[in-house]
PDB file of N, CA and C in Angstrom:
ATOM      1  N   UNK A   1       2.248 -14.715   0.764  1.00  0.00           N
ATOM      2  CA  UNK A   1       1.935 -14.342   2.125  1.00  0.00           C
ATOM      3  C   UNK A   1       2.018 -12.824   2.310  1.00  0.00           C
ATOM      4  N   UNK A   2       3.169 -12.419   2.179  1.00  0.00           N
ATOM      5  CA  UNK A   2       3.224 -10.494   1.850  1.00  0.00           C
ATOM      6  C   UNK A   2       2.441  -9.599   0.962  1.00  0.00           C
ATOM      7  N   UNK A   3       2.012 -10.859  -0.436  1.00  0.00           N
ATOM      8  CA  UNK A   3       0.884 -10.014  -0.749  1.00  0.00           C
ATOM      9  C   UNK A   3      -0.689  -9.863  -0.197  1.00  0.00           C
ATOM     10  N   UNK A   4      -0.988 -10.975   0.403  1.00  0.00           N
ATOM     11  CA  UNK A   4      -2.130 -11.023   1.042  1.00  0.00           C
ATOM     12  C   UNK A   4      -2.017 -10.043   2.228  1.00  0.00           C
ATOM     13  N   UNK A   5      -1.008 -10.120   3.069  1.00  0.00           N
ATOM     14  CA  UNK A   5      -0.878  -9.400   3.951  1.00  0.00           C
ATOM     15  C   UNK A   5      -1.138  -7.297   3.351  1.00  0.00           C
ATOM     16  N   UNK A   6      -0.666  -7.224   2.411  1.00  0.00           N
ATOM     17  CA  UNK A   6      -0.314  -5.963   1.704  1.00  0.00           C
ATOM     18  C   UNK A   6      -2.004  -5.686   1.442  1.00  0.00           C
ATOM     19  N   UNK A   7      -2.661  -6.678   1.040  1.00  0.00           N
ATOM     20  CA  UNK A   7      -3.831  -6.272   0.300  1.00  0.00           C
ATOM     21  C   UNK A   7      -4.824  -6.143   1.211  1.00  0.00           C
ATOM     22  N   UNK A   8      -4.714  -7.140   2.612  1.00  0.00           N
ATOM     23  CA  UNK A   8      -5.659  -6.979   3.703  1.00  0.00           C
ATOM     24  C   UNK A   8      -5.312  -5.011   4.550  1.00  0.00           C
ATOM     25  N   UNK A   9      -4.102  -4.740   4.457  1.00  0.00           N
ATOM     26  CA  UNK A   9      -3.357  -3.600   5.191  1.00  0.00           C
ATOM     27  C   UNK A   9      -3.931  -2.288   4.209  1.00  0.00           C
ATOM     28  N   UNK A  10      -4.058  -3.052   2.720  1.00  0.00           N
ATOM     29  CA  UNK A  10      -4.451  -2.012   1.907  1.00  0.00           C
ATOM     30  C   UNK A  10      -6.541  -1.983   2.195  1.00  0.00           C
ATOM     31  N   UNK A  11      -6.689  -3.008   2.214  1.00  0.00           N
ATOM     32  CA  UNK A  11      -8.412  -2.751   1.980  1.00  0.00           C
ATOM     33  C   UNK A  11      -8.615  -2.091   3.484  1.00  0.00           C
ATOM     34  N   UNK A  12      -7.890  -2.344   4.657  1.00  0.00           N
ATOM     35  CA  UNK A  12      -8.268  -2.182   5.905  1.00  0.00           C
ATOM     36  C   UNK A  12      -8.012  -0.428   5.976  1.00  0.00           C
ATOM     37  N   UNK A  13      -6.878   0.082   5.504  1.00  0.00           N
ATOM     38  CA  UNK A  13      -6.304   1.436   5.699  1.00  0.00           C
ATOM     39  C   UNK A  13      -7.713   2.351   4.795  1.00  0.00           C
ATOM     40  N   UNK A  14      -7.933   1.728   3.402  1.00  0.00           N
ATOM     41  CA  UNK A  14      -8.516   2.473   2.804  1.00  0.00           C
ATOM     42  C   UNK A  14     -10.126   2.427   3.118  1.00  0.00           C
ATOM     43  N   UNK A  15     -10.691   1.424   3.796  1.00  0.00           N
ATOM     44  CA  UNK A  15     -11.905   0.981   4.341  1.00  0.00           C
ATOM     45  C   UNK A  15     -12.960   0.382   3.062  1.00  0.00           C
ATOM     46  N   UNK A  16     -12.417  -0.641   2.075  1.00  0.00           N
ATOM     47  CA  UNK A  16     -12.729  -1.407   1.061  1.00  0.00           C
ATOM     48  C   UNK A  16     -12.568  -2.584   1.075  1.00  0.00           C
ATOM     49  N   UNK A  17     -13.304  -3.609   0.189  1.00  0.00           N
ATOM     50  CA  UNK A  17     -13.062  -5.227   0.198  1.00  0.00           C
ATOM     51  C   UNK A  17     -11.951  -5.110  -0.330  1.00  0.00           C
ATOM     52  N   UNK A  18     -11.038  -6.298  -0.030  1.00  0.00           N
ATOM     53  CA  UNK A  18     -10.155  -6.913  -0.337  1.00  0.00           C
ATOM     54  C   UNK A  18     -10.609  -7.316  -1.467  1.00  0.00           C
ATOM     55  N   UNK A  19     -11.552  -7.555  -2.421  1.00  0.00           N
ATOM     56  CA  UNK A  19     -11.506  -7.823  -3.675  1.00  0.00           C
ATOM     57  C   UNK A  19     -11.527  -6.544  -4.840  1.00  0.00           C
ATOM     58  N   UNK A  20     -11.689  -5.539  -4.476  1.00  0.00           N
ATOM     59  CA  UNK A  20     -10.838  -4.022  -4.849  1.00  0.00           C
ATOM     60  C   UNK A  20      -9.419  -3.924  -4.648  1.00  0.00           C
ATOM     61  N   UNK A  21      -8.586  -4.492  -3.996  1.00  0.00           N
ATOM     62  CA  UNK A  21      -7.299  -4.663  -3.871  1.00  0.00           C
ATOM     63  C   UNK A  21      -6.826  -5.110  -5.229  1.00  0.00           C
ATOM     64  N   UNK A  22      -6.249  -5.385  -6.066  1.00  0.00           N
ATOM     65  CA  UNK A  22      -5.539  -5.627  -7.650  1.00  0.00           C
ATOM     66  C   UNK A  22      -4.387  -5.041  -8.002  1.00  0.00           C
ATOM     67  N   UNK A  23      -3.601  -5.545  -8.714  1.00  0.00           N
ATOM     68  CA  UNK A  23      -2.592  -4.577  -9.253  1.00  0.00           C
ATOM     69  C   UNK A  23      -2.669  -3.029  -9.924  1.00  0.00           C
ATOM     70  N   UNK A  24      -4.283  -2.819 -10.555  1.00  0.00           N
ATOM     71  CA  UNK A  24      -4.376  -2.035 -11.020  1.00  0.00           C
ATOM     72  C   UNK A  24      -5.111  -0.620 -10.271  1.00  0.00           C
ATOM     73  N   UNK A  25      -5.324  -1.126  -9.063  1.00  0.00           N
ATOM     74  CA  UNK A  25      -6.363   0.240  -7.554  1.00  0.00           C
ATOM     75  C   UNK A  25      -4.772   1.091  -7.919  1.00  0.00           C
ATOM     76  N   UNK A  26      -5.175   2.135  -7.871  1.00  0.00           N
ATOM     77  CA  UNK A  26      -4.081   3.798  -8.144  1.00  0.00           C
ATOM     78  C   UNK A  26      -4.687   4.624  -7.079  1.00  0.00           C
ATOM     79  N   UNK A  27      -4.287   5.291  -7.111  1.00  0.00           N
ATOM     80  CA  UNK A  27      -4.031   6.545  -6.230  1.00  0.00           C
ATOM     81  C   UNK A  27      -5.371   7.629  -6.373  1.00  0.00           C
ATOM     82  N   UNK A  28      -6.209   8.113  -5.957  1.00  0.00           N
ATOM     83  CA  UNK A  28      -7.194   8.755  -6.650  1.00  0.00           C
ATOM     84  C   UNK A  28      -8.320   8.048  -6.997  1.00  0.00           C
ATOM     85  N   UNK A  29      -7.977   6.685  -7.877  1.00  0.00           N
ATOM     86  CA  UNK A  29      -9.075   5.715  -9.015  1.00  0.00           C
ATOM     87  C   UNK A  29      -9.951   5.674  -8.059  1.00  0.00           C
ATOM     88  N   UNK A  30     -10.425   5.474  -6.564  1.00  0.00           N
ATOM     89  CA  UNK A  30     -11.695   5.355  -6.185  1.00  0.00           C
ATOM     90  C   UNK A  30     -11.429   6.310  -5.141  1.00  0.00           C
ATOM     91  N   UNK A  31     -12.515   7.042  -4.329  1.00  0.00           N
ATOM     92  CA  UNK A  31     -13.020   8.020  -3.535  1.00  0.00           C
ATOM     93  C   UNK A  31     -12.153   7.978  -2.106  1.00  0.00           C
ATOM     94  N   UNK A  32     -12.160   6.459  -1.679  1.00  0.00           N
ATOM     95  CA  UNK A  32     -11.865   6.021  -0.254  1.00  0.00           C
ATOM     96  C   UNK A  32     -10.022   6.372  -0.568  1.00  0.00           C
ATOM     97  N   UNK A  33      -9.419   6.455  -1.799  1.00  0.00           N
ATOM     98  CA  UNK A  33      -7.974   7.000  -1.644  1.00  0.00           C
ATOM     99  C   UNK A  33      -7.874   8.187  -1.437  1.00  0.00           C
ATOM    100  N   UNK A  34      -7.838   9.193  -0.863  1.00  0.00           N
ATOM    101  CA  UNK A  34      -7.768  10.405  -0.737  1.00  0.00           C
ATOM    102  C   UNK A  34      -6.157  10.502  -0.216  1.00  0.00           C
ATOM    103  N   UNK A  35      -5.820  11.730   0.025  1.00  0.00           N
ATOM    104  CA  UNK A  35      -4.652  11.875   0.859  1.00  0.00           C
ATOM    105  C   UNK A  35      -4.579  11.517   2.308  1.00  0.00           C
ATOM    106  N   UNK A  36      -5.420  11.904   2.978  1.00  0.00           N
ATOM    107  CA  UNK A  36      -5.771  11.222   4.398  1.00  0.00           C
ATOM    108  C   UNK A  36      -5.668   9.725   4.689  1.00  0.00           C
ATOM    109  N   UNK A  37      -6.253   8.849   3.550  1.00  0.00           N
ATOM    110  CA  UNK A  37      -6.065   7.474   3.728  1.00  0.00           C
ATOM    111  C   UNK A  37      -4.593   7.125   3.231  1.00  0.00           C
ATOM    112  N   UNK A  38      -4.080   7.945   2.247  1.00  0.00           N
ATOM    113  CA  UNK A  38      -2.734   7.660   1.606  1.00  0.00           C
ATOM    114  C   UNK A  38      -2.271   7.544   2.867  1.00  0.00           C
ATOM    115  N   UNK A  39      -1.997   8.717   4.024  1.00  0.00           N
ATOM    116  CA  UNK A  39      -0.699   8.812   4.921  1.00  0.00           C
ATOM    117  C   UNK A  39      -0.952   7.871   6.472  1.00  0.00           C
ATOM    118  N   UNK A  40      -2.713   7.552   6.213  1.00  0.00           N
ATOM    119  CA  UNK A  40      -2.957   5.956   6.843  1.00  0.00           C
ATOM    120  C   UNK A  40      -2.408   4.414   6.253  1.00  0.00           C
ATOM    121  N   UNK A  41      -2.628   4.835   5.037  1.00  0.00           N
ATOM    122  CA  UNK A  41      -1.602   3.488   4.117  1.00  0.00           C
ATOM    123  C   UNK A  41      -0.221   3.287   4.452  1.00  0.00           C
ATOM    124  N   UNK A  42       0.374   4.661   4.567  1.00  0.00           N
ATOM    125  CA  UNK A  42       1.671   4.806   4.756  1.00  0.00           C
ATOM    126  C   UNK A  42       2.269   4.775   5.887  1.00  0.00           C
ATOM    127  N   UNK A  43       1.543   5.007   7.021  1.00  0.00           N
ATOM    128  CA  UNK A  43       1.656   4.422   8.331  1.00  0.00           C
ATOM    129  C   UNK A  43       1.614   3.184   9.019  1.00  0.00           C
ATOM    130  N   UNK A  44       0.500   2.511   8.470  1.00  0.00           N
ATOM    131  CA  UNK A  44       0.107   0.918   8.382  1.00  0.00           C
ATOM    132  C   UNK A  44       1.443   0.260   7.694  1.00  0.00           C
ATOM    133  N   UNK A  45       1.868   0.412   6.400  1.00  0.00           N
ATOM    134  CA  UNK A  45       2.731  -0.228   5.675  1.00  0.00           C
ATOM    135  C   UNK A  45       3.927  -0.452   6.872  1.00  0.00           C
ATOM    136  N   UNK A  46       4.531   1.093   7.146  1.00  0.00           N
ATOM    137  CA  UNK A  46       5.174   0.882   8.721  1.00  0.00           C
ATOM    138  C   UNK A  46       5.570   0.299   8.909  1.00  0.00           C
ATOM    139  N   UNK A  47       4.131   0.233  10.104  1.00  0.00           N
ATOM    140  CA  UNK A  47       3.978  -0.795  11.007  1.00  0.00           C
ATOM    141  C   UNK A  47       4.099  -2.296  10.975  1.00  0.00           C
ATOM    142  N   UNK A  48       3.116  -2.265  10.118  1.00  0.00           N
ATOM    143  CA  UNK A  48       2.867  -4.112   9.506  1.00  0.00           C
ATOM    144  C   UNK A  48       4.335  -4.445   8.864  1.00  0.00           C
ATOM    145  N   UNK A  49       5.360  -4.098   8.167  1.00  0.00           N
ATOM    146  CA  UNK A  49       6.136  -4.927   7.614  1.00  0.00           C
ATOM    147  C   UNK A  49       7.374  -4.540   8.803  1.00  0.00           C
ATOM    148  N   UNK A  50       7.367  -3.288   9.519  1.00  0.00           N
ATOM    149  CA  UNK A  50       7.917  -2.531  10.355  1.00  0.00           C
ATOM    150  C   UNK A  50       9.783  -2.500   9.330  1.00  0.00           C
ATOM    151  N   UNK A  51       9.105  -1.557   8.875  1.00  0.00           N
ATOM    152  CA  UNK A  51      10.268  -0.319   7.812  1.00  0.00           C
ATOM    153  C   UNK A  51      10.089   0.761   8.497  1.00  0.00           C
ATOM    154  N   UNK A  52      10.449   1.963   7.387  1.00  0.00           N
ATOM    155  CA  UNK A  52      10.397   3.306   7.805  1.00  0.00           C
ATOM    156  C   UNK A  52      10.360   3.735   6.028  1.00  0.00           C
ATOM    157  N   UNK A  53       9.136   3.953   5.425  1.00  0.00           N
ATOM    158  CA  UNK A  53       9.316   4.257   3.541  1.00  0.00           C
ATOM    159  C   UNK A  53       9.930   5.769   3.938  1.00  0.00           C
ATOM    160  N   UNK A  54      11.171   6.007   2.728  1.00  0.00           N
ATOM    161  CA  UNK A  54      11.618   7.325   2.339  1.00  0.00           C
ATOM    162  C   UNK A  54      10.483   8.160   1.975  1.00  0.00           C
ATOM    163  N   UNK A  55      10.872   9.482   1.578  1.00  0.00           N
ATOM    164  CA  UNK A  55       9.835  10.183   1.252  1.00  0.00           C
ATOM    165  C   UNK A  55       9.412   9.834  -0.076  1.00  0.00           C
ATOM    166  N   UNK A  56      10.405   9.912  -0.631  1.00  0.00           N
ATOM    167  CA  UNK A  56      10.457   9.933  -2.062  1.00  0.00           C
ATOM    168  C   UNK A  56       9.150   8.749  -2.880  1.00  0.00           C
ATOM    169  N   UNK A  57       9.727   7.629  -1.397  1.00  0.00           N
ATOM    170  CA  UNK A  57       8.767   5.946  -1.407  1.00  0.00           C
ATOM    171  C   UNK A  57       7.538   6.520  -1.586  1.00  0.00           C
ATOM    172  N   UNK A  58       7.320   7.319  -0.173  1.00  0.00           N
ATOM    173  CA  UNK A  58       5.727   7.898   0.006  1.00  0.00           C
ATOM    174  C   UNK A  58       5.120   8.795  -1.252  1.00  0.00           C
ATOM    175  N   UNK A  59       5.976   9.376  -1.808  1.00  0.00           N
ATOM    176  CA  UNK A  59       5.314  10.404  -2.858  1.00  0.00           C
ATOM    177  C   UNK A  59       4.937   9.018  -3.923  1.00  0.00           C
ATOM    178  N   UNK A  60       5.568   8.095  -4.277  1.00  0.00           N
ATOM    179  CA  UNK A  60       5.680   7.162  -5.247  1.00  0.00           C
ATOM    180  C   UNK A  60       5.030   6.297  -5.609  1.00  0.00           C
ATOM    181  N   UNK A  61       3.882   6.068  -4.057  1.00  0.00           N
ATOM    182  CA  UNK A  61       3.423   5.254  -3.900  1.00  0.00           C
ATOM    183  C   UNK A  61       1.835   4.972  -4.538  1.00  0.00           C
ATOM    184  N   UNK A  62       1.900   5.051  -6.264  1.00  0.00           N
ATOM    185  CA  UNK A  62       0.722   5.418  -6.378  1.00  0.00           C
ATOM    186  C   UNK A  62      -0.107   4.251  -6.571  1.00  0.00           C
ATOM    187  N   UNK A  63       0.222   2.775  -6.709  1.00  0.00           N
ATOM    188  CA  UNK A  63      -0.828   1.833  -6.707  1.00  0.00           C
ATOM    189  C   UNK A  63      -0.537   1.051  -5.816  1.00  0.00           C
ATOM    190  N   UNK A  64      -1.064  -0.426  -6.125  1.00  0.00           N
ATOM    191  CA  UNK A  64      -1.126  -1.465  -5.104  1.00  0.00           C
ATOM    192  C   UNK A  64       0.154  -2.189  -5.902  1.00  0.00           C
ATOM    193  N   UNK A  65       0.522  -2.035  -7.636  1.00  0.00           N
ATOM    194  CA  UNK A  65       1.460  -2.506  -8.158  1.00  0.00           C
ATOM    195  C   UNK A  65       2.631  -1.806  -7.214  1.00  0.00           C
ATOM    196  N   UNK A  66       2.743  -0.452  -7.423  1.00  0.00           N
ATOM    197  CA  UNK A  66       4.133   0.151  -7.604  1.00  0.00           C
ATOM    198  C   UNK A  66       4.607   0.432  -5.598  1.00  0.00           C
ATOM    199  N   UNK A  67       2.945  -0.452  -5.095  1.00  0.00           N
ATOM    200  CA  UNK A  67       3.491  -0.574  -3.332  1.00  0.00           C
ATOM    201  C   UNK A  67       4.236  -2.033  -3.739  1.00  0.00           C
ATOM    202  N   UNK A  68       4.009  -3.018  -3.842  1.00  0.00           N
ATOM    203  CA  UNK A  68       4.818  -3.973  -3.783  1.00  0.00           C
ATOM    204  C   UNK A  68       6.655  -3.546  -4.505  1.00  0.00           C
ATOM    205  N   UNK A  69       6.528  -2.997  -5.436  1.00  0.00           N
ATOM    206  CA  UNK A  69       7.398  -2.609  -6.360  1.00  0.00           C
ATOM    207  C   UNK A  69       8.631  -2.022  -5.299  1.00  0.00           C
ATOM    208  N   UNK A  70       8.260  -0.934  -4.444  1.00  0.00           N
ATOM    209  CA  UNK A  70       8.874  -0.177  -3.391  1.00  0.00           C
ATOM    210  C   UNK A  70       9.438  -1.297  -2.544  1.00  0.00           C
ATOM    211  N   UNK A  71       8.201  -2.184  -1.608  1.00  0.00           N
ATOM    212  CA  UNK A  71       8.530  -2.707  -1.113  1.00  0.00           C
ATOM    213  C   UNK A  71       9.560  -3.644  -0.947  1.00  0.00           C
ATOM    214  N   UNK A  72      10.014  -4.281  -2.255  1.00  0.00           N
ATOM    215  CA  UNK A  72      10.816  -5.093  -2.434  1.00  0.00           C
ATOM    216  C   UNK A  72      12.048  -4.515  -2.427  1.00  0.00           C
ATOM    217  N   UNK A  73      12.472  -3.283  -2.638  1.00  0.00           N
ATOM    218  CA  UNK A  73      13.603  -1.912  -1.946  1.00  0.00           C
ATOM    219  C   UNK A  73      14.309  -2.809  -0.672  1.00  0.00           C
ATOM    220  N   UNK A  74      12.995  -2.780   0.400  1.00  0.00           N
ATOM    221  CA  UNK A  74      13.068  -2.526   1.382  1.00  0.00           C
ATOM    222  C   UNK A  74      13.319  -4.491   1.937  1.00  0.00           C
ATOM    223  N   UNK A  75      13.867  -5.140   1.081  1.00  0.00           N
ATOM    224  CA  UNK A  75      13.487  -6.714   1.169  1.00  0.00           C
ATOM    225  C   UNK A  75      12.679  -7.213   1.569  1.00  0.00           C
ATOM    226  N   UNK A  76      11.540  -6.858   1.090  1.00  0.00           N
ATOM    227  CA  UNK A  76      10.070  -7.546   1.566  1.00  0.00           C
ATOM    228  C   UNK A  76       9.912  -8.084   0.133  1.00  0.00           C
ATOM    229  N   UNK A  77       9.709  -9.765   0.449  1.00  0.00           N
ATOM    230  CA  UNK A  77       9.627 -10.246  -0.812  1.00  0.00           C
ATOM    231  C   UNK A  77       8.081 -10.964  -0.913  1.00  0.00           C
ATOM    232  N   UNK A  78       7.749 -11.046  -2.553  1.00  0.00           N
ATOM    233  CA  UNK A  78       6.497 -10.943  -2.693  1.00  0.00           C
ATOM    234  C   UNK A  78       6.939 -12.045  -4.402  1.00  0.00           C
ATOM    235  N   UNK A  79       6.087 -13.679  -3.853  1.00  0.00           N
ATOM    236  CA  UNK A  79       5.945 -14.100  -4.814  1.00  0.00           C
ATOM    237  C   UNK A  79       5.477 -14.279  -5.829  1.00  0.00           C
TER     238      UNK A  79
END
């Protein structure tokens, strides 16, 4: 459920299908990641699970793997 949720928050922030969403989408790997959409990702994430990511989270955050990875920090669990 958290990952679907993660991957709809991710295709919606970055303005891509949800079937571009994967463990392996990085940071950069396609056009629509820029920094601008990063600190829309990072706002959305937020909201939708309603945290607050460290900085350190935000610098870290370079795929769709290593967002779940963070997330689970923050006890958002992902089966």
């Amino acid at each position: 459920m958290n990952e679907q949720k993660l991957k709809s928050l991710f295709a919606e922030a970055l303005g891509i299908e949800e079937t571009q969403v994967t463990d392996e989408l990085a940071y950069n790997m396609i056009p629509e990641w820029d920094s601008v959409a990063h600190m829309a990702l990072v706002a959305e994430i937020d909201d939708q699970f309603d945290i607050m990511l460290d900085t350190d989270d935000v610098l870290d955050l370079s795929s769709f793997a290593k967002a779940k990875e963070i997330l689970k920090k923050y006890d958002i669990k992902f089966e």
